[in-house]
N, C-alpha and C. Protein backbone atom coordinates (compact mmCIF):
# COMPACT_ATOMS: atom_id res chain seq x y z
N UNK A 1 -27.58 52.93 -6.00
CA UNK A 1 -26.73 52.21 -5.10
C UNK A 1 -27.23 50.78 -4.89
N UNK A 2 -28.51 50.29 -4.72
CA UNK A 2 -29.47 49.03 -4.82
C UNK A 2 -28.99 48.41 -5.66
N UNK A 3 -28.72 48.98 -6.75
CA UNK A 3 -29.15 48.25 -7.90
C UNK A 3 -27.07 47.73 -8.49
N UNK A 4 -26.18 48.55 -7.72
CA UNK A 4 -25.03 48.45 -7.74
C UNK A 4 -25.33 46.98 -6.87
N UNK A 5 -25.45 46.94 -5.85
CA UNK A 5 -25.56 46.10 -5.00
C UNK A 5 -25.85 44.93 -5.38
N UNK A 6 -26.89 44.68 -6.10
CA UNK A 6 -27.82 43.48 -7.20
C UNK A 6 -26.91 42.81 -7.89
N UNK A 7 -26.51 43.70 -9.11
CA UNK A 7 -25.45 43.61 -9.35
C UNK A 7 -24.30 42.68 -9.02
N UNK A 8 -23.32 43.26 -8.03
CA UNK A 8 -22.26 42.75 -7.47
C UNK A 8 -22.68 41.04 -6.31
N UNK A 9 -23.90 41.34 -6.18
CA UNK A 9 -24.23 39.57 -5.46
C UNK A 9 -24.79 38.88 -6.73
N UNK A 10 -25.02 39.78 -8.15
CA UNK A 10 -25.47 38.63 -9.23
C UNK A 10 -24.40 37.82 -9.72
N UNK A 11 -23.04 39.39 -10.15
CA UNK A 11 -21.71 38.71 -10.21
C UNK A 11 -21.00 37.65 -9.29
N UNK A 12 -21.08 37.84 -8.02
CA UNK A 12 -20.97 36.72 -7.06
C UNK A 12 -21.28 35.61 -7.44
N UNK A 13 -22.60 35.47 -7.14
CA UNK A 13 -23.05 34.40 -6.98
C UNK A 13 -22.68 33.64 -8.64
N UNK A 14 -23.01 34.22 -10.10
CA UNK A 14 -22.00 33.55 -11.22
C UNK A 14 -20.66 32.93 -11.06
N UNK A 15 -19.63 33.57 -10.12
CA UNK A 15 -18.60 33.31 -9.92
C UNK A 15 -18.34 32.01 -9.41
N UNK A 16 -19.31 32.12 -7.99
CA UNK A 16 -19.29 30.92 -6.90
C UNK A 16 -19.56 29.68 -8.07
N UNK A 17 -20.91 29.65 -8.93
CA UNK A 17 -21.40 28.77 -9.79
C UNK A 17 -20.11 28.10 -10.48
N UNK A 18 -19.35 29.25 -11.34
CA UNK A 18 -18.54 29.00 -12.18
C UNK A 18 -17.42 27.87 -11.84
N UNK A 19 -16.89 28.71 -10.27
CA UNK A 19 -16.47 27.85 -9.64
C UNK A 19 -16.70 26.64 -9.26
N UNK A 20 -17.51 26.34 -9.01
CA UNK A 20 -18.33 24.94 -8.57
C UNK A 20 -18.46 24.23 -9.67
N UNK A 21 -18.67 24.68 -10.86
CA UNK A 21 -19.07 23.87 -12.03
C UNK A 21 -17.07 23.64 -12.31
N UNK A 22 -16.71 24.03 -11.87
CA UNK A 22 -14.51 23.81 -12.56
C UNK A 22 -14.26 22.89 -11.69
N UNK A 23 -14.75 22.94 -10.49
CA UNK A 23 -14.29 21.82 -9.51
C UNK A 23 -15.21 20.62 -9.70
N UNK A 24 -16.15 20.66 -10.23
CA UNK A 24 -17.01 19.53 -10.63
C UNK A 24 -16.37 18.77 -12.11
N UNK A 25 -15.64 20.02 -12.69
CA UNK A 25 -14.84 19.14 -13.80
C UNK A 25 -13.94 18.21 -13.65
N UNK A 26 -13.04 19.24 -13.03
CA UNK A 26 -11.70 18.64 -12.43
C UNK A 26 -11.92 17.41 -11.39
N UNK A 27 -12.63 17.59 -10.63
CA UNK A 27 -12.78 16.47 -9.97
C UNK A 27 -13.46 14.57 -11.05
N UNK A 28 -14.02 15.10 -12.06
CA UNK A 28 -14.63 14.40 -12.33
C UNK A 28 -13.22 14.13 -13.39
N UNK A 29 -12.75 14.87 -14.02
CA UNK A 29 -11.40 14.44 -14.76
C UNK A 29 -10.55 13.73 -14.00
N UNK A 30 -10.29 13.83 -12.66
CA UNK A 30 -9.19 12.92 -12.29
C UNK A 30 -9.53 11.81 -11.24
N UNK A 31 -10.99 11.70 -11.47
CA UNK A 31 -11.39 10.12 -11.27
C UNK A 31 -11.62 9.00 -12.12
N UNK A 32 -11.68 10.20 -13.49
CA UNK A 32 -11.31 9.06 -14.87
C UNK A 32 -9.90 9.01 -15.27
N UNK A 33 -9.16 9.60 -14.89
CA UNK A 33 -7.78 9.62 -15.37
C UNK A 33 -7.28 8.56 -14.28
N UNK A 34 -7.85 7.74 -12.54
CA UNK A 34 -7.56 7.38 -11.79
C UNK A 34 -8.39 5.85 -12.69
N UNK A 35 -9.48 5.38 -13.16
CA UNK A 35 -10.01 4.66 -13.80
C UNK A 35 -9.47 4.21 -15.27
N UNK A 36 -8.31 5.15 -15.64
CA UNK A 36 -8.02 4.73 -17.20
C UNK A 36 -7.01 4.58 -16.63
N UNK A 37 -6.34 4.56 -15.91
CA UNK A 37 -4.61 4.29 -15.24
C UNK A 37 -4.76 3.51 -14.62
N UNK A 38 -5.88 2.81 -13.74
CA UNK A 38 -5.56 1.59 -12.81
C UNK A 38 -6.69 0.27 -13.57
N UNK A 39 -7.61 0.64 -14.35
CA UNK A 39 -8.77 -0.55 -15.01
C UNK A 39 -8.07 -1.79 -14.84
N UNK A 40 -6.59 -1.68 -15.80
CA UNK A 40 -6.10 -3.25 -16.00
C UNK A 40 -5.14 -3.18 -15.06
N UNK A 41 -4.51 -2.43 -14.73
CA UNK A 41 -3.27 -2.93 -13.22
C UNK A 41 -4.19 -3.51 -12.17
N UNK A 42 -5.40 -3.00 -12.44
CA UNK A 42 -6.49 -4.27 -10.92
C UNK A 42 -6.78 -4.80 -11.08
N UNK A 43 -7.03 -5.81 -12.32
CA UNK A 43 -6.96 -7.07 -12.27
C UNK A 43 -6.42 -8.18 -11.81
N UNK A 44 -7.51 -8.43 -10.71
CA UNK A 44 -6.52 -10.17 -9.66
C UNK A 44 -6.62 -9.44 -8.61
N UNK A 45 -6.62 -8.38 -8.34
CA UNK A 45 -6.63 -7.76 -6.89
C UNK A 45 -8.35 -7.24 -6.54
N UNK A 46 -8.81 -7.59 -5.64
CA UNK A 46 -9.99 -7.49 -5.45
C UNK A 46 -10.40 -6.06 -5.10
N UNK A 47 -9.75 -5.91 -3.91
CA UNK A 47 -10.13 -4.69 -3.06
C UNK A 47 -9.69 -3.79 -4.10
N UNK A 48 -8.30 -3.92 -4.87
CA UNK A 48 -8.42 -2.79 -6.10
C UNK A 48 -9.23 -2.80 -6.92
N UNK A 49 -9.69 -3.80 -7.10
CA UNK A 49 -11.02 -3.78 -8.61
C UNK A 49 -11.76 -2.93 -8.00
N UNK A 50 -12.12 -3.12 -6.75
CA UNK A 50 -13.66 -2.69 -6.28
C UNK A 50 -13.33 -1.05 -6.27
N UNK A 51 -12.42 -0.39 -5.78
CA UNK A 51 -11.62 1.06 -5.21
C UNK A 51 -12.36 1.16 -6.66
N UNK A 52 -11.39 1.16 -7.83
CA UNK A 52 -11.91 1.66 -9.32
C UNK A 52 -13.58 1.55 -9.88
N UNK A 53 -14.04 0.32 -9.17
CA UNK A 53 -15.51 0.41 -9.89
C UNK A 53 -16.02 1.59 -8.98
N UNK A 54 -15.79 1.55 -7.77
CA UNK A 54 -16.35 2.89 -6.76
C UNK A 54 -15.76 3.65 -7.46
N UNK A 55 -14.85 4.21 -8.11
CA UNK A 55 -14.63 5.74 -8.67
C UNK A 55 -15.37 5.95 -10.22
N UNK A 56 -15.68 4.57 -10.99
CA UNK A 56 -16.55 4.48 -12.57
C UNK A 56 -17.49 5.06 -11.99
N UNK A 57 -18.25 4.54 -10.92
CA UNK A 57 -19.90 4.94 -10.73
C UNK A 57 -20.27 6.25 -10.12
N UNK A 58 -18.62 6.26 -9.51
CA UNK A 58 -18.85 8.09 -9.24
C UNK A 58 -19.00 8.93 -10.04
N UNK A 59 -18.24 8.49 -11.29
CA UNK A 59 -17.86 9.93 -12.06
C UNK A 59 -19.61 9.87 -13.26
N UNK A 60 -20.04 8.58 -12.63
CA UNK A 60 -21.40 8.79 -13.67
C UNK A 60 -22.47 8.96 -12.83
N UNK A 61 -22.18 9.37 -11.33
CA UNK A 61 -23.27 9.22 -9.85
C UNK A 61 -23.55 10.92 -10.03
N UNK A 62 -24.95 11.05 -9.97
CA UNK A 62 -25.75 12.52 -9.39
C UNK A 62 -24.83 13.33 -8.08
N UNK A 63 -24.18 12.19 -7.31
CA UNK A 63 -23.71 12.52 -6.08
C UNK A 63 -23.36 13.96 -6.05
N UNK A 64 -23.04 14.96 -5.24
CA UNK A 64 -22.33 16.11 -5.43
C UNK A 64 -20.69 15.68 -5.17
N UNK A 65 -20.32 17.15 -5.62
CA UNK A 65 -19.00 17.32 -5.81
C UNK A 65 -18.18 17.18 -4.88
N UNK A 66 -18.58 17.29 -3.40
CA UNK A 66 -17.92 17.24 -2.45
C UNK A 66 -17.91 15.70 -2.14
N UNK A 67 -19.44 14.99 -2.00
CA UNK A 67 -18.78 13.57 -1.81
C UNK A 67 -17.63 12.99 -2.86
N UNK A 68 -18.05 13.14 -4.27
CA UNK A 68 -16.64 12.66 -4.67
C UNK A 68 -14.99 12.88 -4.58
N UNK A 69 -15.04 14.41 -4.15
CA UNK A 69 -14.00 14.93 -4.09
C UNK A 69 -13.49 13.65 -2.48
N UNK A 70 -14.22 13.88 -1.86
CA UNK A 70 -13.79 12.83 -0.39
C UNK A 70 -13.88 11.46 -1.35
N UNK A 71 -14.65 11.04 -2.19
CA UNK A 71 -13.83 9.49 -2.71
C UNK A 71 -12.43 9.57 -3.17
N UNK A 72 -12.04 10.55 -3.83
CA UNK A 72 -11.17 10.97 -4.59
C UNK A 72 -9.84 10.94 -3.34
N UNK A 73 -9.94 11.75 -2.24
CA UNK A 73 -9.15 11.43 -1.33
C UNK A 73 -8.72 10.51 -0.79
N UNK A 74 -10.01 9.54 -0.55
CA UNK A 74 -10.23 8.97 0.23
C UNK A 74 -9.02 7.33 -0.78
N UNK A 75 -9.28 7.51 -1.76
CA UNK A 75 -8.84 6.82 -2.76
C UNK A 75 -7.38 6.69 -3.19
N UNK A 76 -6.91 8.12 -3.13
CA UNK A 76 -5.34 8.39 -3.01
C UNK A 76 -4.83 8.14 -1.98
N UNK A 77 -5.42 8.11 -0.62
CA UNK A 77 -4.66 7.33 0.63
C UNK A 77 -4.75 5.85 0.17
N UNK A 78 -5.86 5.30 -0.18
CA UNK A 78 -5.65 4.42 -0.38
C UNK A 78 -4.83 3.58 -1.13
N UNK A 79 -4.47 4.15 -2.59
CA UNK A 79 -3.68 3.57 -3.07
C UNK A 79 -1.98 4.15 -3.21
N UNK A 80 -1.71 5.36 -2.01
CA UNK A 80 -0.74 5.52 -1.80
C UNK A 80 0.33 4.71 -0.99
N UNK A 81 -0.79 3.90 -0.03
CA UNK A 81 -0.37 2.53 0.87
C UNK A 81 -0.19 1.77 -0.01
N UNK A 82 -1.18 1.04 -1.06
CA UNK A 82 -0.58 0.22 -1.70
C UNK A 82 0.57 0.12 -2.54
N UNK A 83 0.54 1.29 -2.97
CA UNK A 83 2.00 1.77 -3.31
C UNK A 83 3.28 1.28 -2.55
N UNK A 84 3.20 1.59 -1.60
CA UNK A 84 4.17 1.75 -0.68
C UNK A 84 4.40 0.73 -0.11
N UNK A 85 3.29 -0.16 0.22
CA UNK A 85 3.31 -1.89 0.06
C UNK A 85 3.81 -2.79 -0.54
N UNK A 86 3.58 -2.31 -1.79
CA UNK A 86 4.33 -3.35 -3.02
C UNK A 86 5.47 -3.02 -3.15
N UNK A 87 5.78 -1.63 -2.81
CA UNK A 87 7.66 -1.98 -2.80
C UNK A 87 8.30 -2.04 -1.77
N UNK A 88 7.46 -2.40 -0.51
CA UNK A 88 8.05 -3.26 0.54
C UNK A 88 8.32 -4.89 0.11
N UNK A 89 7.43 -4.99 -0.34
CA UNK A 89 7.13 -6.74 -1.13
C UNK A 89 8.52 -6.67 -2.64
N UNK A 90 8.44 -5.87 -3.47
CA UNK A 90 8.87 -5.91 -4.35
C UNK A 90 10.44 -5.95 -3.64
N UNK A 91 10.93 -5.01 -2.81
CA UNK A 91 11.99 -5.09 -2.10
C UNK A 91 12.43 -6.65 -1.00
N UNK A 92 11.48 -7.02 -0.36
CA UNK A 92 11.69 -8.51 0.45
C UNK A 92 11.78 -9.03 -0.67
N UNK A 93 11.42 -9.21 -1.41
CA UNK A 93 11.29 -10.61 -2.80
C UNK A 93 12.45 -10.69 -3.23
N UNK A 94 13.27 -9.59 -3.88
CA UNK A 94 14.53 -8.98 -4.53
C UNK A 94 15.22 -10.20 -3.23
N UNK A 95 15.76 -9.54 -1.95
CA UNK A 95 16.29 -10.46 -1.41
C UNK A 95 16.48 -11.82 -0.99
N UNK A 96 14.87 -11.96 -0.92
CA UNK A 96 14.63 -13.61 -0.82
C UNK A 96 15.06 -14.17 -2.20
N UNK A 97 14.99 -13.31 -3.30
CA UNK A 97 15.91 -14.56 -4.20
C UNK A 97 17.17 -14.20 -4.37
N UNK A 98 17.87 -13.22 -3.99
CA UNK A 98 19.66 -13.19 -3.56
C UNK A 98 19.71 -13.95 -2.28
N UNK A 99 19.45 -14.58 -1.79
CA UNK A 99 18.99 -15.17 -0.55
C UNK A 99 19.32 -16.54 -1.26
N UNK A 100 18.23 -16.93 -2.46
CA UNK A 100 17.97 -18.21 -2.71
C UNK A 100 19.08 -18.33 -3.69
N UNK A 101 19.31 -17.56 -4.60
CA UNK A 101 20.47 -18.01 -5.53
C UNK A 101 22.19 -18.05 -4.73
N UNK A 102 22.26 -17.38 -3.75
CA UNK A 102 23.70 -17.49 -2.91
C UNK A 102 23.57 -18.86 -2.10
N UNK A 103 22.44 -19.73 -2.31
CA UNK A 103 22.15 -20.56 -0.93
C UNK A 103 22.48 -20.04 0.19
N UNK A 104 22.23 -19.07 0.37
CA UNK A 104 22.28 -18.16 1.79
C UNK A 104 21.68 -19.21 3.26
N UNK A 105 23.04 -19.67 3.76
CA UNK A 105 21.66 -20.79 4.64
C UNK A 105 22.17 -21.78 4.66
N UNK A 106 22.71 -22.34 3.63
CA UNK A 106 22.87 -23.37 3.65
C UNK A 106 21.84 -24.47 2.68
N UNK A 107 21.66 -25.49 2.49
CA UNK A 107 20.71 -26.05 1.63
C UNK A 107 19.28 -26.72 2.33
N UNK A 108 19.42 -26.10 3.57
CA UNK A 108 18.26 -26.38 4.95
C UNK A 108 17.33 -25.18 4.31
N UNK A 109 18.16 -23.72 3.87
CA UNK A 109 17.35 -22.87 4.08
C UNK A 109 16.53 -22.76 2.70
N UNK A 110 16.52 -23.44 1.25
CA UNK A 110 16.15 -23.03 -0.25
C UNK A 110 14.64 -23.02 0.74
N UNK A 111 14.36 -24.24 1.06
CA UNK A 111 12.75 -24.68 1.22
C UNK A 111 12.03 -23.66 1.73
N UNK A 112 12.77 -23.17 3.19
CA UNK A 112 12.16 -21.37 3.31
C UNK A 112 12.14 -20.42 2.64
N UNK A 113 13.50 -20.14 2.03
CA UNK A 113 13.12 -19.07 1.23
C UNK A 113 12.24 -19.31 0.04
N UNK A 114 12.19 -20.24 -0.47
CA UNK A 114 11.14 -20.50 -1.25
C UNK A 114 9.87 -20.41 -1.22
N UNK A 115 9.49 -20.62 -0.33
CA UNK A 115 7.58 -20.76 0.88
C UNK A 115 7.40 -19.38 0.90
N UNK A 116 8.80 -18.44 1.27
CA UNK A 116 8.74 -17.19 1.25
C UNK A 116 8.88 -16.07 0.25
N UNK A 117 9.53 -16.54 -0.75
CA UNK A 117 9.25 -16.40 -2.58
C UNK A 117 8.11 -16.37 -2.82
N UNK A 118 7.41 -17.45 -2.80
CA UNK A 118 5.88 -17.36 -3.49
C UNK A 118 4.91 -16.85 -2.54
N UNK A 119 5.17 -16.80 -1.43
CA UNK A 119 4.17 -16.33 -0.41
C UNK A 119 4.23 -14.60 -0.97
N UNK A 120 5.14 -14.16 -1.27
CA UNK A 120 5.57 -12.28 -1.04
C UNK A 120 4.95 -12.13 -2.88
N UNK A 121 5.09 -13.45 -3.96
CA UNK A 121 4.71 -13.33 -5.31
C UNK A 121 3.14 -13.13 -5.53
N UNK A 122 2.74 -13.89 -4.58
CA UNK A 122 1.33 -14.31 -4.15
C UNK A 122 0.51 -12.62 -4.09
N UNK A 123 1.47 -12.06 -2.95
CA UNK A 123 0.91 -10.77 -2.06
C UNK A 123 0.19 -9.74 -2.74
N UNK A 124 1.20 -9.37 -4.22
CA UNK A 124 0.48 -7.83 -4.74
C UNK A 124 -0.68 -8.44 -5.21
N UNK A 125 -1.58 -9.18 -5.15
CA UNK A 125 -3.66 -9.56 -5.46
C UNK A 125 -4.21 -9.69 -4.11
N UNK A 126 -3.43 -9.19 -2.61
CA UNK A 126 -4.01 -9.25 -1.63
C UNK A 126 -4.48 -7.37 -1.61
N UNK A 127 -5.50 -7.70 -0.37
CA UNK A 127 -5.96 -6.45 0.17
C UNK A 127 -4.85 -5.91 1.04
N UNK A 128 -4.36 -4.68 0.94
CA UNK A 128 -3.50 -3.76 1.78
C UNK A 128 -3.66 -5.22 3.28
N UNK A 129 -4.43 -4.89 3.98
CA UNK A 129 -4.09 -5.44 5.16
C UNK A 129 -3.50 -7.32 5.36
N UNK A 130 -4.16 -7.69 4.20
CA UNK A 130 -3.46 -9.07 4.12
C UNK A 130 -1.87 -8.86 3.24
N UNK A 131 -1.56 -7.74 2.40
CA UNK A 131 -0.09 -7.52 1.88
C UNK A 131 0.53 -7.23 3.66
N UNK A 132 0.25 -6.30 4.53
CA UNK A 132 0.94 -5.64 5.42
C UNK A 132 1.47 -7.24 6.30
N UNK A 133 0.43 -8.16 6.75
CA UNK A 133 0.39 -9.26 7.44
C UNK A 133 1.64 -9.91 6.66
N UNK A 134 1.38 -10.29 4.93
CA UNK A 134 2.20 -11.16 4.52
C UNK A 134 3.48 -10.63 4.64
N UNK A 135 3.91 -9.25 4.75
CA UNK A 135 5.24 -8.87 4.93
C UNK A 135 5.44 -8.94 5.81
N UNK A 136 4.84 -8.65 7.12
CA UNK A 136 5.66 -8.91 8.37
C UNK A 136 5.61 -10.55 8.54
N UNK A 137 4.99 -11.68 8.40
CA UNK A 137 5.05 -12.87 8.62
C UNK A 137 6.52 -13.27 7.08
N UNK A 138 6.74 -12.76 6.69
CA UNK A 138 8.19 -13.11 5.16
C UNK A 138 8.97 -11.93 5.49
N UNK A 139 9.21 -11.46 6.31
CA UNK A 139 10.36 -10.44 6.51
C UNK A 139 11.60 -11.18 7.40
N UNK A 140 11.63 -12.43 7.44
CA UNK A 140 12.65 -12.93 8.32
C UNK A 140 13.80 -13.76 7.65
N UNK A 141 15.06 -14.11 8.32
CA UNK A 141 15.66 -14.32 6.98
C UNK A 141 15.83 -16.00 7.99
N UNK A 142 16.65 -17.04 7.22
CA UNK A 142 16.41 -18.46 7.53
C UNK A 142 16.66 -18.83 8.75
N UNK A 143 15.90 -19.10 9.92
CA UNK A 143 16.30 -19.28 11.66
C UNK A 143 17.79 -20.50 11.44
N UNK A 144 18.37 -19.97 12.43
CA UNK A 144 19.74 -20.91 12.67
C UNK A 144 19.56 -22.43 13.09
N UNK A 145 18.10 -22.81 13.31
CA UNK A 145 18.18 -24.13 13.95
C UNK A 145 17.58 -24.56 12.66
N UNK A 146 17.17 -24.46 11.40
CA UNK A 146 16.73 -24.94 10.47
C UNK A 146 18.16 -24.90 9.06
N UNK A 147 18.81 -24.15 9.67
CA UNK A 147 20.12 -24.43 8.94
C UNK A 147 20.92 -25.53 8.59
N UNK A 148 21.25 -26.16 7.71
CA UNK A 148 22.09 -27.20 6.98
C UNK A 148 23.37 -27.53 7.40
N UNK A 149 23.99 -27.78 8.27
CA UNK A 149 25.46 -27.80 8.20
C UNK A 149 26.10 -28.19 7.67
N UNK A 150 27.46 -27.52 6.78
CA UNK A 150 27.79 -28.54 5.43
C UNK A 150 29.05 -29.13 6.16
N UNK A 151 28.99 -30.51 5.73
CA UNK A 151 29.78 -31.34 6.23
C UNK A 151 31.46 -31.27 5.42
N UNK A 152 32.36 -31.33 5.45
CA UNK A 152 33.32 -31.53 4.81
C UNK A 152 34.35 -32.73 4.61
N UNK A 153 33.64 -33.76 3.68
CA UNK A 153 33.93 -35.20 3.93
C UNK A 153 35.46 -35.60 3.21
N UNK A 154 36.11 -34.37 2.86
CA UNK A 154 37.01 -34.48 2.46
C UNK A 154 38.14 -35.27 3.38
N UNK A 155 37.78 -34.34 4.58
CA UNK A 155 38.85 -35.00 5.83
C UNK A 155 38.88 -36.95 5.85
N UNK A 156 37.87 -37.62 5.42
CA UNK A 156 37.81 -39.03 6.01
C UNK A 156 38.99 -39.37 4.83
């Protein structure tokens, strides 16, 4: 019966190992699959360069499995915002130039929407919190007292 016993915590404990060594794979597979999919899309963006070199040095770091698995998380929030950032930006931009090609505004307003064109073009090489800032400061569309009034000189 002992020796049944031996046994069944030797099998255990192989199992637990086995396990641990699959999640040490997998984890380590999809921090290089997160490093061969973003290397060149982060270029120009800082805080993204850096996110990816923190996941290169993981997948070659002693660290255990659990801290990376929390980079690994920690990493997909992160670039699930940026995600979700850039097609806030990618979406304001779209309009600011249906904006700029309708002269929406009047011819008072090109100069804003323009400032606000390159400001939102500028954005995807910012850090999440300077993209979030630049969209709410370019989310507005041309104020009425900076508007053009077009004259109609036909009447004289």
């Amino acid at each position: 019966m002992k020796i049944i016993f031996i046994f069944i915590l030797a099998n255990l404990g192989f199992v637990a190992l086995s396990r641990m060594d699959d999640l040490a794979r997998d984890t380590k597979r999809k921090l290089q699959n997160y490093v061969d999919k973003y290397r060149y899309l982060s270029t120009g963006n800082a805080e993204f360069a850096q996110w990816i070199e923190k996941l290169y040095n993981a997948i070659h770091s002693k660290r255990d499995v659990v801290w990376k698995t929390r980079l690994r998380i920690k990493f997909g929030a992160y670039d699930k915002e940026r995600q979700e950032l850039e097609d806030q930006i990618t979406t304001r931009l779209s309009r600011v130039k249906t904006q700029l090609s309708l002269r929406d505004g009047g011819q008072g307003c090109v100069p804003y929407y323009t400032l606000q064109k390159s400001a939102l073009e500028n954005a995807y090489q910012l850090s999440n919190y300077m993209k979030k800032d630049t969209i709410k400061s370019n989310s507005y569309d041309c104020p009425s007292n900076i508007r053009q009034k077009s004259y109609d000189y036909d009447d004289y």
